[in-house]
PDB file of N, CA and C in Angstrom:
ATOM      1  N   UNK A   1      81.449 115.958  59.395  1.00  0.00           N
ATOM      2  CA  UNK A   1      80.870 114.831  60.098  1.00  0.00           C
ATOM      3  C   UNK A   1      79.885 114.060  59.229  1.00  0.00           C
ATOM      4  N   UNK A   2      79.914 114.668  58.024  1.00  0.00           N
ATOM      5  CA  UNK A   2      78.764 113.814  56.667  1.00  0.00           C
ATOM      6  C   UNK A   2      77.340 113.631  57.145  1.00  0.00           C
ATOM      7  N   UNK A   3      76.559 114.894  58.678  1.00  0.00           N
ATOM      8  CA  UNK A   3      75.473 114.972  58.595  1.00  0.00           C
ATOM      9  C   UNK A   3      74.350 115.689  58.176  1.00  0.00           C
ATOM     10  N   UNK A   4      73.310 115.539  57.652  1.00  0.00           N
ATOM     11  CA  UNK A   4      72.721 115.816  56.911  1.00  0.00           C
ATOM     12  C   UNK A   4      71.364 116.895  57.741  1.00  0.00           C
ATOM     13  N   UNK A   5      71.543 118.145  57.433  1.00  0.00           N
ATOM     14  CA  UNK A   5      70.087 118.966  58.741  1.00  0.00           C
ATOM     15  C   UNK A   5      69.245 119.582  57.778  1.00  0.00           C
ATOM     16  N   UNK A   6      67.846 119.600  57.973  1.00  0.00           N
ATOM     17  CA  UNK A   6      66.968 120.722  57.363  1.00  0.00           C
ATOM     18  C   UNK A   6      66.072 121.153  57.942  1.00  0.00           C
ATOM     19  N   UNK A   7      65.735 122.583  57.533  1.00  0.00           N
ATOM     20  CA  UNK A   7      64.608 123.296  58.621  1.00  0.00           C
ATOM     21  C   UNK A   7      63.388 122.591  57.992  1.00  0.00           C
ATOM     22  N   UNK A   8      62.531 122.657  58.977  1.00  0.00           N
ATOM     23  CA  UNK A   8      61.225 121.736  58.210  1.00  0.00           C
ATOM     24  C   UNK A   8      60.269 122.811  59.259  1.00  0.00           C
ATOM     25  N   UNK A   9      59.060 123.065  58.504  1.00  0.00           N
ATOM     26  CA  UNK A   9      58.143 124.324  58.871  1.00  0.00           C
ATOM     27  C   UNK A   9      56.862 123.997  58.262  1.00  0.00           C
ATOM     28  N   UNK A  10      56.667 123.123  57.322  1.00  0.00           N
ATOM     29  CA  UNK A  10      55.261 122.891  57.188  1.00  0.00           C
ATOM     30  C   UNK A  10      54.554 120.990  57.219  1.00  0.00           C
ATOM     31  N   UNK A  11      55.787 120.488  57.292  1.00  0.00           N
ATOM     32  CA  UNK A  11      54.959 119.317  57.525  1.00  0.00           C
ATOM     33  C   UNK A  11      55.656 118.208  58.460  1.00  0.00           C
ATOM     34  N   UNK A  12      56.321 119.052  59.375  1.00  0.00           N
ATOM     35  CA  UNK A  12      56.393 118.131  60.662  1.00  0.00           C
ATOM     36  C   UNK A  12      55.163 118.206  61.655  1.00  0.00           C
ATOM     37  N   UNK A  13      53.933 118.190  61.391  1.00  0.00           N
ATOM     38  CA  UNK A  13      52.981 118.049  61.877  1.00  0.00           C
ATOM     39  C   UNK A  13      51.896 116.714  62.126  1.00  0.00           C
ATOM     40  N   UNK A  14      52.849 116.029  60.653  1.00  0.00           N
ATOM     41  CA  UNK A  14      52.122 114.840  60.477  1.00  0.00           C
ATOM     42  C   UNK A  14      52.265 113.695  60.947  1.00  0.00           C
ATOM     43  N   UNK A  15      53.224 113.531  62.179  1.00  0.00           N
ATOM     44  CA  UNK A  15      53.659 112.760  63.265  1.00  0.00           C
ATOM     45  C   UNK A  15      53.358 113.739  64.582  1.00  0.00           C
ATOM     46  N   UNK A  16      52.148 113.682  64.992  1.00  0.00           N
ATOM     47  CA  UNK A  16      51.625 114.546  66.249  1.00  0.00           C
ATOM     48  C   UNK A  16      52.590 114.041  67.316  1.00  0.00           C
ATOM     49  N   UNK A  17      52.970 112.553  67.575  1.00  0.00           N
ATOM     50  CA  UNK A  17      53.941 112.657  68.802  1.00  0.00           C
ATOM     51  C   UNK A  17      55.320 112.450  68.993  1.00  0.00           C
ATOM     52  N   UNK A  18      55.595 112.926  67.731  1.00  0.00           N
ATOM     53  CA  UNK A  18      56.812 112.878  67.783  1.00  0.00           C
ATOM     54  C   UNK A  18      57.834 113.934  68.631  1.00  0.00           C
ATOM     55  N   UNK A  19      56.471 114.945  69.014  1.00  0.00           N
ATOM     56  CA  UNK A  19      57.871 116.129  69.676  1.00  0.00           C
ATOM     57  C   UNK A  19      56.230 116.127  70.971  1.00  0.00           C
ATOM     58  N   UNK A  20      56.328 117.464  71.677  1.00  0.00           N
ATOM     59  CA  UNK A  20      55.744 117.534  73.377  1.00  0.00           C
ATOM     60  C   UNK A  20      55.910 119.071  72.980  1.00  0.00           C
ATOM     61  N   UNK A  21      54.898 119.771  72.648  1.00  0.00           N
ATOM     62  CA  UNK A  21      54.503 121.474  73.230  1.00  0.00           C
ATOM     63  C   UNK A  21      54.227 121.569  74.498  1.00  0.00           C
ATOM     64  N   UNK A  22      54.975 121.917  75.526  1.00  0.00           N
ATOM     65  CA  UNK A  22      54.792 122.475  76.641  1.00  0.00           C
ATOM     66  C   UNK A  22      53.812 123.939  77.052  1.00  0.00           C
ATOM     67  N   UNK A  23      52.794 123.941  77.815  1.00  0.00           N
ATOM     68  CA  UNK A  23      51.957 124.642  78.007  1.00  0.00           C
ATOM     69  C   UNK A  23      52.698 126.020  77.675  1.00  0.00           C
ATOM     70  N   UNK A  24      52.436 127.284  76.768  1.00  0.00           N
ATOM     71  CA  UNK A  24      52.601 128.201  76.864  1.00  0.00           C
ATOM     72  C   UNK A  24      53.976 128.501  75.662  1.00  0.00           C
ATOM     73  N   UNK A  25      54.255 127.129  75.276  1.00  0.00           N
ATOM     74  CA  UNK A  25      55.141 127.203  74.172  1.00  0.00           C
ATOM     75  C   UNK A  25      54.272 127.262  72.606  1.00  0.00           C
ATOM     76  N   UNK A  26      55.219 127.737  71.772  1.00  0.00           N
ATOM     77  CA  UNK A  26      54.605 127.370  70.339  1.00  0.00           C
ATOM     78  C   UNK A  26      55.676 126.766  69.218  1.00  0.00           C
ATOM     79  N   UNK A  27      55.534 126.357  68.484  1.00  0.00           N
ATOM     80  CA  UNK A  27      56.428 125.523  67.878  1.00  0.00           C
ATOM     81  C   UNK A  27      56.459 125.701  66.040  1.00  0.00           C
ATOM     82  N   UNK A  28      56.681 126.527  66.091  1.00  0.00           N
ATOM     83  CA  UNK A  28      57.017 126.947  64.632  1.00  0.00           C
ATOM     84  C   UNK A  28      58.141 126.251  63.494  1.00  0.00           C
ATOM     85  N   UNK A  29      58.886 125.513  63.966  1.00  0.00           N
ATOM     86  CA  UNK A  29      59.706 125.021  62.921  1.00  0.00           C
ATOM     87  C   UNK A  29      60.686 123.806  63.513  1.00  0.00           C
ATOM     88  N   UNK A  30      60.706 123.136  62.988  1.00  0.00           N
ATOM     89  CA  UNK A  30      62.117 122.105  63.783  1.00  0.00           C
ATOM     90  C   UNK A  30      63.206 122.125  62.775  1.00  0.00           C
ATOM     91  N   UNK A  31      64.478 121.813  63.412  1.00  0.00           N
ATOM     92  CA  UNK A  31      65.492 121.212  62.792  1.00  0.00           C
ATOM     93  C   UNK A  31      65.979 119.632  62.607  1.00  0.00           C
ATOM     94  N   UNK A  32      65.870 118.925  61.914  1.00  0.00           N
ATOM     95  CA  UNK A  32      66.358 117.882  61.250  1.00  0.00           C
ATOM     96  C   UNK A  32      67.905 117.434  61.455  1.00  0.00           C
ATOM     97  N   UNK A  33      68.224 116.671  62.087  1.00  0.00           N
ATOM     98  CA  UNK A  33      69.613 116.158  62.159  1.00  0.00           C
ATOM     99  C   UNK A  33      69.837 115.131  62.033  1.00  0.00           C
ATOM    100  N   UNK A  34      70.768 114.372  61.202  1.00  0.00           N
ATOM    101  CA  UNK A  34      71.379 112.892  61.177  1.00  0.00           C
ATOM    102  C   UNK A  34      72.168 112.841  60.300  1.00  0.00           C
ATOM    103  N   UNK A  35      71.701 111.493  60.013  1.00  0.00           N
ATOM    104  CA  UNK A  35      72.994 110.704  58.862  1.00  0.00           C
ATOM    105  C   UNK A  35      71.711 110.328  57.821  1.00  0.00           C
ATOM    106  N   UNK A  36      71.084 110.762  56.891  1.00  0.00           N
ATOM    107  CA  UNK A  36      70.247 110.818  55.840  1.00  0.00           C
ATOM    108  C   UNK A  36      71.203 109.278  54.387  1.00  0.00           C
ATOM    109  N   UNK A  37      70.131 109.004  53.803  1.00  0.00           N
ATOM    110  CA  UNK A  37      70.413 107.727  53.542  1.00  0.00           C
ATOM    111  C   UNK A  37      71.492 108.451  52.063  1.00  0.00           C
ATOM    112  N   UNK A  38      71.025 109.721  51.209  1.00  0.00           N
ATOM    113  CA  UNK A  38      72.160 110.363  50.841  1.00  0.00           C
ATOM    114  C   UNK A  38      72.411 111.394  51.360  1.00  0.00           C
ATOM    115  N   UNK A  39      73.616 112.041  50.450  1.00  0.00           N
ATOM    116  CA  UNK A  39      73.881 113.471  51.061  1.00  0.00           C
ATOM    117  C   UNK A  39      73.319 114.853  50.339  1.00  0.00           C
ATOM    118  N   UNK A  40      71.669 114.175  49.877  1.00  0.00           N
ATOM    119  CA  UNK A  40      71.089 115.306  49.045  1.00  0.00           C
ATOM    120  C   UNK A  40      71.097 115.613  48.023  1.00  0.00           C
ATOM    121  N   UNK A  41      70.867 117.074  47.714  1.00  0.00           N
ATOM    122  CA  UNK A  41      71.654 117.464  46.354  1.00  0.00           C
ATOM    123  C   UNK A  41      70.735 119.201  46.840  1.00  0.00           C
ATOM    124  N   UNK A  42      72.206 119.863  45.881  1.00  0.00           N
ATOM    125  CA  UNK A  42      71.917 121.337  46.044  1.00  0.00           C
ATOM    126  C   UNK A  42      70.427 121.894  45.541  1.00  0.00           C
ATOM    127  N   UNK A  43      69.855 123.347  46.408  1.00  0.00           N
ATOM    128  CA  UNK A  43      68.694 123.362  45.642  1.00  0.00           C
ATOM    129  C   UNK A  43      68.801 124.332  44.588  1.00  0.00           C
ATOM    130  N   UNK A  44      67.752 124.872  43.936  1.00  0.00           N
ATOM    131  CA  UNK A  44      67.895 125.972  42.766  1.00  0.00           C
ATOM    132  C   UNK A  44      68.259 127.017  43.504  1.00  0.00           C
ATOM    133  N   UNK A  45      68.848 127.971  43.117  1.00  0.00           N
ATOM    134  CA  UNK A  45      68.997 129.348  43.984  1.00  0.00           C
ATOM    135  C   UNK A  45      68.325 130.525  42.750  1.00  0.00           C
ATOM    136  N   UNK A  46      67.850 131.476  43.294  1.00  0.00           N
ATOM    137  CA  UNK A  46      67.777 132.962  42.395  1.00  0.00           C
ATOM    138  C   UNK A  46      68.748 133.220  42.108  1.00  0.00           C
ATOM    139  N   UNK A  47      69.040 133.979  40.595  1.00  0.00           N
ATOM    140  CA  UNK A  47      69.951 135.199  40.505  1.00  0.00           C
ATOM    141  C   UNK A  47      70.573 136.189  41.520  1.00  0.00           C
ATOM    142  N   UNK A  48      71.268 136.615  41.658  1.00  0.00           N
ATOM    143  CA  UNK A  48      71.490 137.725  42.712  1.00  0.00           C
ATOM    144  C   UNK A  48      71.300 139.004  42.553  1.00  0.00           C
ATOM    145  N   UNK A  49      70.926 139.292  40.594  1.00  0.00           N
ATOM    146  CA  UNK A  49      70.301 140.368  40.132  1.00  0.00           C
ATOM    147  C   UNK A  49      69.060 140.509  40.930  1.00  0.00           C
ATOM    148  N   UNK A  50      68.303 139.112  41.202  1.00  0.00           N
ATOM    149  CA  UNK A  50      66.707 139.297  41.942  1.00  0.00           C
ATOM    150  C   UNK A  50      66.527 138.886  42.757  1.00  0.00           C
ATOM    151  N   UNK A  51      66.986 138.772  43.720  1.00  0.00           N
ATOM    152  CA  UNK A  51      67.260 138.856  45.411  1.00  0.00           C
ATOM    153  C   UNK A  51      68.004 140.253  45.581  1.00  0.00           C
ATOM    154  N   UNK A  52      68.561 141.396  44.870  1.00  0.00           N
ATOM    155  CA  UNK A  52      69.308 142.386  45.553  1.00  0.00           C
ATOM    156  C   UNK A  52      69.807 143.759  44.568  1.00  0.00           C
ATOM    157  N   UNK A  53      70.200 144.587  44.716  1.00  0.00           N
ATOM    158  CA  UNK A  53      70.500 145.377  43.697  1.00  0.00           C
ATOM    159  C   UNK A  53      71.904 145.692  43.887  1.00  0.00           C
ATOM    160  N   UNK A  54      72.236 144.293  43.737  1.00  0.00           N
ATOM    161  CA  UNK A  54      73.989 144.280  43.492  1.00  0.00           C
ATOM    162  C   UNK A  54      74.300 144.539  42.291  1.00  0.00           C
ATOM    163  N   UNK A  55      75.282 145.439  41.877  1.00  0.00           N
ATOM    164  CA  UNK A  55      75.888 146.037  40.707  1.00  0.00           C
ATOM    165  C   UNK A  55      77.152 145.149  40.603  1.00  0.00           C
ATOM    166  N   UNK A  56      77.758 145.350  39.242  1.00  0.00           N
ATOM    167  CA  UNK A  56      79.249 145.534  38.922  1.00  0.00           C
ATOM    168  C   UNK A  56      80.239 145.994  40.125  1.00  0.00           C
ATOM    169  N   UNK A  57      79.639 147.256  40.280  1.00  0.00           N
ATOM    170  CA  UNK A  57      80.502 148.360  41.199  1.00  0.00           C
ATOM    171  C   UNK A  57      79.926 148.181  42.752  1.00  0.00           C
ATOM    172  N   UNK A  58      79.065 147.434  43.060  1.00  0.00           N
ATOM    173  CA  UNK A  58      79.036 146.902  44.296  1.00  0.00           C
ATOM    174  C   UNK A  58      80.174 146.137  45.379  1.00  0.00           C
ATOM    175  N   UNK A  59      80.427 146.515  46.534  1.00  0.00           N
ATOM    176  CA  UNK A  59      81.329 146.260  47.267  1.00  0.00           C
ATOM    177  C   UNK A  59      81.244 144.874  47.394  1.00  0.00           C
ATOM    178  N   UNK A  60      82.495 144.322  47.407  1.00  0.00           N
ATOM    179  CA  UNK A  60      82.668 142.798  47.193  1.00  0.00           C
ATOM    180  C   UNK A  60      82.171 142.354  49.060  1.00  0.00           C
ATOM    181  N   UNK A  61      82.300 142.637  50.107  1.00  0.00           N
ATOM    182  CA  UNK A  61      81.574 142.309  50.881  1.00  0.00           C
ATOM    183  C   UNK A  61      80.069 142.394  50.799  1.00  0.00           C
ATOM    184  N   UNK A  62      79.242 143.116  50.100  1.00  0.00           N
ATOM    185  CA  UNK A  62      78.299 143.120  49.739  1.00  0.00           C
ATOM    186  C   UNK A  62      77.962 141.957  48.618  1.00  0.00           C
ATOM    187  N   UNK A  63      78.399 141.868  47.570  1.00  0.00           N
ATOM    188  CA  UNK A  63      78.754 140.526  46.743  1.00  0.00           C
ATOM    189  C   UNK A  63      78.452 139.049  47.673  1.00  0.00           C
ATOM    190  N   UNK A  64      79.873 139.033  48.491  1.00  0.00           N
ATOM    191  CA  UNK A  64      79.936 137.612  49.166  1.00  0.00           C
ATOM    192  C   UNK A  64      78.286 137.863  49.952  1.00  0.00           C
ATOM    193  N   UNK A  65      78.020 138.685  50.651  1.00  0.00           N
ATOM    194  CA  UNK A  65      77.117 138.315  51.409  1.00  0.00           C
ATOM    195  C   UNK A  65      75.261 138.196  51.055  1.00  0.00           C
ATOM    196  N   UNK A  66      75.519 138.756  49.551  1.00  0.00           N
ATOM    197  CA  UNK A  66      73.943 137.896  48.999  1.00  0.00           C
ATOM    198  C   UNK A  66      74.275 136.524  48.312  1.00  0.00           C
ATOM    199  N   UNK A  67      75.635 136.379  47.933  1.00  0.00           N
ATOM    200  CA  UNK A  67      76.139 134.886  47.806  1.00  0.00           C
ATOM    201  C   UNK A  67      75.691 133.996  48.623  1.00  0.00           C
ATOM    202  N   UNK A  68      76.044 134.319  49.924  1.00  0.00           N
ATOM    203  CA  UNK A  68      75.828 133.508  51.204  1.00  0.00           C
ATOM    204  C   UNK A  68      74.144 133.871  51.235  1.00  0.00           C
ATOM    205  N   UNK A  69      73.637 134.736  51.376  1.00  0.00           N
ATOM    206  CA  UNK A  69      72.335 134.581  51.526  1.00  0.00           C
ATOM    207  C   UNK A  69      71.612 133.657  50.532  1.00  0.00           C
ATOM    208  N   UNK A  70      71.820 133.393  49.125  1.00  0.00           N
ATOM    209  CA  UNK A  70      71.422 132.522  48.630  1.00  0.00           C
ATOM    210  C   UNK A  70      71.591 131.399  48.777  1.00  0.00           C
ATOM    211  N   UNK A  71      72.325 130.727  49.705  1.00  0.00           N
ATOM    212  CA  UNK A  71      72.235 129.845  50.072  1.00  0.00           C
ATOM    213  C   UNK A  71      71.796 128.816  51.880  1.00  0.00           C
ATOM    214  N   UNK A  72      71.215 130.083  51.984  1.00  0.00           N
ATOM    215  CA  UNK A  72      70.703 129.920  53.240  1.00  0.00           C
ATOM    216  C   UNK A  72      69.193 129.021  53.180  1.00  0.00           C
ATOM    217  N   UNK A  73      68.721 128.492  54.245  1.00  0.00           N
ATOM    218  CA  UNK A  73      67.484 127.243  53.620  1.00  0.00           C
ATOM    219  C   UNK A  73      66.575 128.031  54.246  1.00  0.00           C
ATOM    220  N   UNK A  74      65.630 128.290  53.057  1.00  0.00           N
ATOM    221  CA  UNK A  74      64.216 129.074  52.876  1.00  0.00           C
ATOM    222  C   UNK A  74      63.368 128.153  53.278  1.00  0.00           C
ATOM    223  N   UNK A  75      61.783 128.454  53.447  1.00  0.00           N
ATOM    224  CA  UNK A  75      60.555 127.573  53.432  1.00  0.00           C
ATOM    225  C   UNK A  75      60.781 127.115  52.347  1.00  0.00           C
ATOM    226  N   UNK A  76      60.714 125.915  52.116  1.00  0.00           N
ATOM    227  CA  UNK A  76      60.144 125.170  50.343  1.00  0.00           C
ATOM    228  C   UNK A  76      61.287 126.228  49.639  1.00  0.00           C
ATOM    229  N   UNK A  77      62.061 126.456  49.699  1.00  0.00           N
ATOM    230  CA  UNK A  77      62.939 127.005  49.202  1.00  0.00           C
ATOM    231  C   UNK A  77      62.583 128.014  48.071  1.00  0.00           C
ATOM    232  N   UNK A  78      62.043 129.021  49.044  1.00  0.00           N
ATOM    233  CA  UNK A  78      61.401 130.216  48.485  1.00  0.00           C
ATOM    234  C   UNK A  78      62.080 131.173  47.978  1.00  0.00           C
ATOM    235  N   UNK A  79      63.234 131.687  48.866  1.00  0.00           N
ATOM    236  CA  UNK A  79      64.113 132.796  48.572  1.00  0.00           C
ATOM    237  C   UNK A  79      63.447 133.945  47.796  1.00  0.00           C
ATOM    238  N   UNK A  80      62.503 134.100  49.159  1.00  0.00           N
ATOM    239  CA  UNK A  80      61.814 135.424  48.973  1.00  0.00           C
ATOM    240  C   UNK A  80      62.061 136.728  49.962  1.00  0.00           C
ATOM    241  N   UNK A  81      63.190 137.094  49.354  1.00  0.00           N
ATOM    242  CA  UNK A  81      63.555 138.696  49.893  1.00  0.00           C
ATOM    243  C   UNK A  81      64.301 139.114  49.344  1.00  0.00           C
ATOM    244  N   UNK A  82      64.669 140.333  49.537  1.00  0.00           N
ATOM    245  CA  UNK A  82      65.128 141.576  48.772  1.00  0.00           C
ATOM    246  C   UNK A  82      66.533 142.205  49.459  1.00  0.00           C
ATOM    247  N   UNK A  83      67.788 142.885  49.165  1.00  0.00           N
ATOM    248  CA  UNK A  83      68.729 143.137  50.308  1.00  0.00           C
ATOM    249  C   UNK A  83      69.087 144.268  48.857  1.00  0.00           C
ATOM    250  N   UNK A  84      69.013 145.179  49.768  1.00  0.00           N
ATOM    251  CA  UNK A  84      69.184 146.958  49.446  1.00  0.00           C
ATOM    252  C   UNK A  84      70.885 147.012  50.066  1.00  0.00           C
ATOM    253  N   UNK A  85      72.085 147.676  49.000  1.00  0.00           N
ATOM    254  CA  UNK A  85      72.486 148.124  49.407  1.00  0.00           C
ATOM    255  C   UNK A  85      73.045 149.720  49.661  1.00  0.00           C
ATOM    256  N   UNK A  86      72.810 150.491  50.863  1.00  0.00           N
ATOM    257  CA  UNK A  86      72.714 151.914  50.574  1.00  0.00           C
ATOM    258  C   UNK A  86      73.934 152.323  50.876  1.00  0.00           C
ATOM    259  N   UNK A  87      75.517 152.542  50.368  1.00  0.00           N
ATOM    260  CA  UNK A  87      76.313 152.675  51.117  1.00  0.00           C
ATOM    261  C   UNK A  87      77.092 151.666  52.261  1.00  0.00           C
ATOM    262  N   UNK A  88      77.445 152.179  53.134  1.00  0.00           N
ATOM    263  CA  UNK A  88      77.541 150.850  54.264  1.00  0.00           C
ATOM    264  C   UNK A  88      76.371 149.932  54.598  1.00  0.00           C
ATOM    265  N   UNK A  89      75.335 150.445  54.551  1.00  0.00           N
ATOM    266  CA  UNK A  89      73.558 149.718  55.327  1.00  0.00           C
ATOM    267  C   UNK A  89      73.497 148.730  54.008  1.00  0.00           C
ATOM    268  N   UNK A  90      72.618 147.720  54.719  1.00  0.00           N
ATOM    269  CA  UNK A  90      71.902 146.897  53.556  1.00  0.00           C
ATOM    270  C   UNK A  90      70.344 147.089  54.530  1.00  0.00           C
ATOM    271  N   UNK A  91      69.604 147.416  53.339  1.00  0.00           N
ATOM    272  CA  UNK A  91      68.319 146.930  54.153  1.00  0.00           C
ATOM    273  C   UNK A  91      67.298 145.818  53.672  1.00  0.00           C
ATOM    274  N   UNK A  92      67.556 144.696  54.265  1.00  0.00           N
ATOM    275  CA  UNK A  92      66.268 143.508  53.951  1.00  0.00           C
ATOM    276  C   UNK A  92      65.025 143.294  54.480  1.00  0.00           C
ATOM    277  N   UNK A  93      64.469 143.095  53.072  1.00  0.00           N
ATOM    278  CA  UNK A  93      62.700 143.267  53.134  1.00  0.00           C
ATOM    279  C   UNK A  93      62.513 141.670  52.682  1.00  0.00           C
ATOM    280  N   UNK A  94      61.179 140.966  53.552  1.00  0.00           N
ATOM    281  CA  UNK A  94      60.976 140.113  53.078  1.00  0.00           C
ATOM    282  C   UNK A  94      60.061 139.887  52.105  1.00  0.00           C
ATOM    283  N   UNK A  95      59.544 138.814  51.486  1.00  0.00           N
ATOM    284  CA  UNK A  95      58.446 138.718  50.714  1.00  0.00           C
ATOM    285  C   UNK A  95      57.624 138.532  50.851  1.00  0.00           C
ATOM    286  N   UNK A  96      56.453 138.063  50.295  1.00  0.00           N
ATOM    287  CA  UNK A  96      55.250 137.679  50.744  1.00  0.00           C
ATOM    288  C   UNK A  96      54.776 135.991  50.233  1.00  0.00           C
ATOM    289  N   UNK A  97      54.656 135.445  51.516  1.00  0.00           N
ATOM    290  CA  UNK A  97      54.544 133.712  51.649  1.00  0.00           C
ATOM    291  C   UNK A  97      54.532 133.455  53.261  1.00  0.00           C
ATOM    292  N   UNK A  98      54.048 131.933  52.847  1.00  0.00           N
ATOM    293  CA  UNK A  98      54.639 131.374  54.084  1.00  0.00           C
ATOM    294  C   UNK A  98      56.000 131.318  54.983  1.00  0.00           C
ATOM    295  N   UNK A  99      55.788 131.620  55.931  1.00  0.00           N
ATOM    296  CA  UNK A  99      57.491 131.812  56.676  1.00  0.00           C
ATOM    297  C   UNK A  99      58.559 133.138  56.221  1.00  0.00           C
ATOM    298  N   UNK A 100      57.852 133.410  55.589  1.00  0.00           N
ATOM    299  CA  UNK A 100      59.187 134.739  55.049  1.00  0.00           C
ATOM    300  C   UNK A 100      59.636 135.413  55.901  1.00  0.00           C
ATOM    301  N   UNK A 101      59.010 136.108  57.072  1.00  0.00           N
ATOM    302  CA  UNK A 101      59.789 136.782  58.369  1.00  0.00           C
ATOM    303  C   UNK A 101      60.672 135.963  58.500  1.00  0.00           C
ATOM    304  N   UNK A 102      60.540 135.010  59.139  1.00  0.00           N
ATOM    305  CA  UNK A 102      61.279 133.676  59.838  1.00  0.00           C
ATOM    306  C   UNK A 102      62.560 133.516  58.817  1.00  0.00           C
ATOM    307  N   UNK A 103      62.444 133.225  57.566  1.00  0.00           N
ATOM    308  CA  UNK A 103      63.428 133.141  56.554  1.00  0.00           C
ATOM    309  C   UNK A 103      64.094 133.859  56.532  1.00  0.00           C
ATOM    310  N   UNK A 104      63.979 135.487  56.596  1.00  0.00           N
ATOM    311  CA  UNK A 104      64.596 136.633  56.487  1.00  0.00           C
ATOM    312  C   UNK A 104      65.658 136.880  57.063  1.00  0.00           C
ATOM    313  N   UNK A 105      65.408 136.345  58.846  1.00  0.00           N
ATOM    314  CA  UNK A 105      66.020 136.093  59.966  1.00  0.00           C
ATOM    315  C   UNK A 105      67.344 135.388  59.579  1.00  0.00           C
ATOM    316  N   UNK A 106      66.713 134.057  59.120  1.00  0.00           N
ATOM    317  CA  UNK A 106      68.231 133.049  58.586  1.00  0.00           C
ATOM    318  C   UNK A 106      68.995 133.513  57.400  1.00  0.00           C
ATOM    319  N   UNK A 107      68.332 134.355  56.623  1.00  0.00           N
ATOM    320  CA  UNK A 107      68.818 134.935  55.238  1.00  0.00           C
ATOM    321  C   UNK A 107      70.004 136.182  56.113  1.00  0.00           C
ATOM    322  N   UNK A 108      69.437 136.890  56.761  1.00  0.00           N
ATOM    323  CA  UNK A 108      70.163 137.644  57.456  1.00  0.00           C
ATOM    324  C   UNK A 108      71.444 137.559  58.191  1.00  0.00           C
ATOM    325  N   UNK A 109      71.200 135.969  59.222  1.00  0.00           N
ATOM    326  CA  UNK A 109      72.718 135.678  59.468  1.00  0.00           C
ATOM    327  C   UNK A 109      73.075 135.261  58.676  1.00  0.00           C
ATOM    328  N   UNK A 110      72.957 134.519  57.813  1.00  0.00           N
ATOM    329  CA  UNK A 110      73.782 133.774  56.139  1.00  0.00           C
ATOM    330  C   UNK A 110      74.664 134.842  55.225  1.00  0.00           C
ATOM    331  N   UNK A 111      74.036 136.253  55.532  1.00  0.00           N
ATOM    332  CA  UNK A 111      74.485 137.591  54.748  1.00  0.00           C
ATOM    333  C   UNK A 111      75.767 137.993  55.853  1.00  0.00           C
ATOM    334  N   UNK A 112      75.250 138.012  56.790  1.00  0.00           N
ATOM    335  CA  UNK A 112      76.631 138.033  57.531  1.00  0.00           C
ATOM    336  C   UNK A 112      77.606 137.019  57.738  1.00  0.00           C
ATOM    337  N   UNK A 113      77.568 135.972  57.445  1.00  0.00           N
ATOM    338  CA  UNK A 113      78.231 134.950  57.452  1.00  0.00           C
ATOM    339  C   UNK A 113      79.334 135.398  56.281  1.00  0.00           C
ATOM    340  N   UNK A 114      78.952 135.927  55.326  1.00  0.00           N
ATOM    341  CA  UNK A 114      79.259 135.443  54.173  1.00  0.00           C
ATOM    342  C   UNK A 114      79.762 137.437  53.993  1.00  0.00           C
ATOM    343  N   UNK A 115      79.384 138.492  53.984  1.00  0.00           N
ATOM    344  CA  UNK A 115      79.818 139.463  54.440  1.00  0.00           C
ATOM    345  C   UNK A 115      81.240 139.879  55.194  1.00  0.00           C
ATOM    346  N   UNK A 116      81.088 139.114  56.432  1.00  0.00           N
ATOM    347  CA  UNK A 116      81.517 139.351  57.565  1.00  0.00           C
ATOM    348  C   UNK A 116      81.260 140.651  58.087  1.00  0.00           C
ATOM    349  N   UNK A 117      80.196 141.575  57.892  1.00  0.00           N
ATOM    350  CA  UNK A 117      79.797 142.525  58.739  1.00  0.00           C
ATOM    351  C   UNK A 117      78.231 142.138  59.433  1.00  0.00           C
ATOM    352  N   UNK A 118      78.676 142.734  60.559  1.00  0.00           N
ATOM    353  CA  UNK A 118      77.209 142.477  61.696  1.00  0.00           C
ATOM    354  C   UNK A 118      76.147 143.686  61.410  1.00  0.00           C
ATOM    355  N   UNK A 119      77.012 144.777  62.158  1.00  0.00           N
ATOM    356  CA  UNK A 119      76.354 145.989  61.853  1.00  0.00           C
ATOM    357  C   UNK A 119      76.065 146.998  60.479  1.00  0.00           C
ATOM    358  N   UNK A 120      74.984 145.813  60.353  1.00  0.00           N
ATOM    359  CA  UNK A 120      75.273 147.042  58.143  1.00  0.00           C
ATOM    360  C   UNK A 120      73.431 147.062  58.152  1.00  0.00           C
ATOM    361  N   UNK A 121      73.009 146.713  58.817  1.00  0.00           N
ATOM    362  CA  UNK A 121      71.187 146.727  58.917  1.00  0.00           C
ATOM    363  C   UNK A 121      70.915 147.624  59.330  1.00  0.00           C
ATOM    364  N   UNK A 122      69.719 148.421  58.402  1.00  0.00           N
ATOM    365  CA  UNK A 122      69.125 149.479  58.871  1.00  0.00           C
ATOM    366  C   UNK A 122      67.824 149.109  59.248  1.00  0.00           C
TER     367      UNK A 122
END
């Protein structure tokens, strides 16, 4: 559909009325949707040596799915976490920054996206 989305987490603040917090809500991040005047451009990604301790001899579903995690949209495009694989389990740890829980979350479905296993988190 040639539209253009991004998570935005630290400076959609600077248009106070552009959105309405409802009493008892909190508002941690928005999503971005349209038709953007281009279509961007890719960002840097990490190695996958340092996001994960994927080997040679690492299972190619394991492979695709820190692939896909690297390309999942970080704060400021941090790509700060770690994905262990022990056997079947992967276990992801986040880093330390702004938003990194939150990131981890999207890094997490992006690993399954790109995986295709759900249940591999310990």
């Amino acid at each position: 559909m040639g539209l253009n989305t991004c998570w935005v987490a630290l400076t959609y603040k600077k248009i106070p009325d552009a959105f309405v917090i409802g009493k008892g809500e909190k508002l941690t991040v928005v999503i971005t949707l349209g038709y953007g005047a281009t279509q961007g451009s890719p960002h840097r990604s990490k190695d996958v040596l340092t996001v994960s301790n994927c080997t040679p001899d690492s299972p190619e579903w394991f492979r695709r799915g820190v692939e896909a995690a690297l390309l999942a949209p970080t704060a400021t495009n941090q790509q700060k976490f770690f994905l262990e694989q022990e056997g079947e389990r992967v276990r992801a740890k986040a880093g330390f920054g702004f938003f990194t829980k939150m990131d981890l979350g999207i890094v997490k479905y992006h690993f399954e996206l790109g995986s295709g296993r759900r249940d591999v988190w310990m």
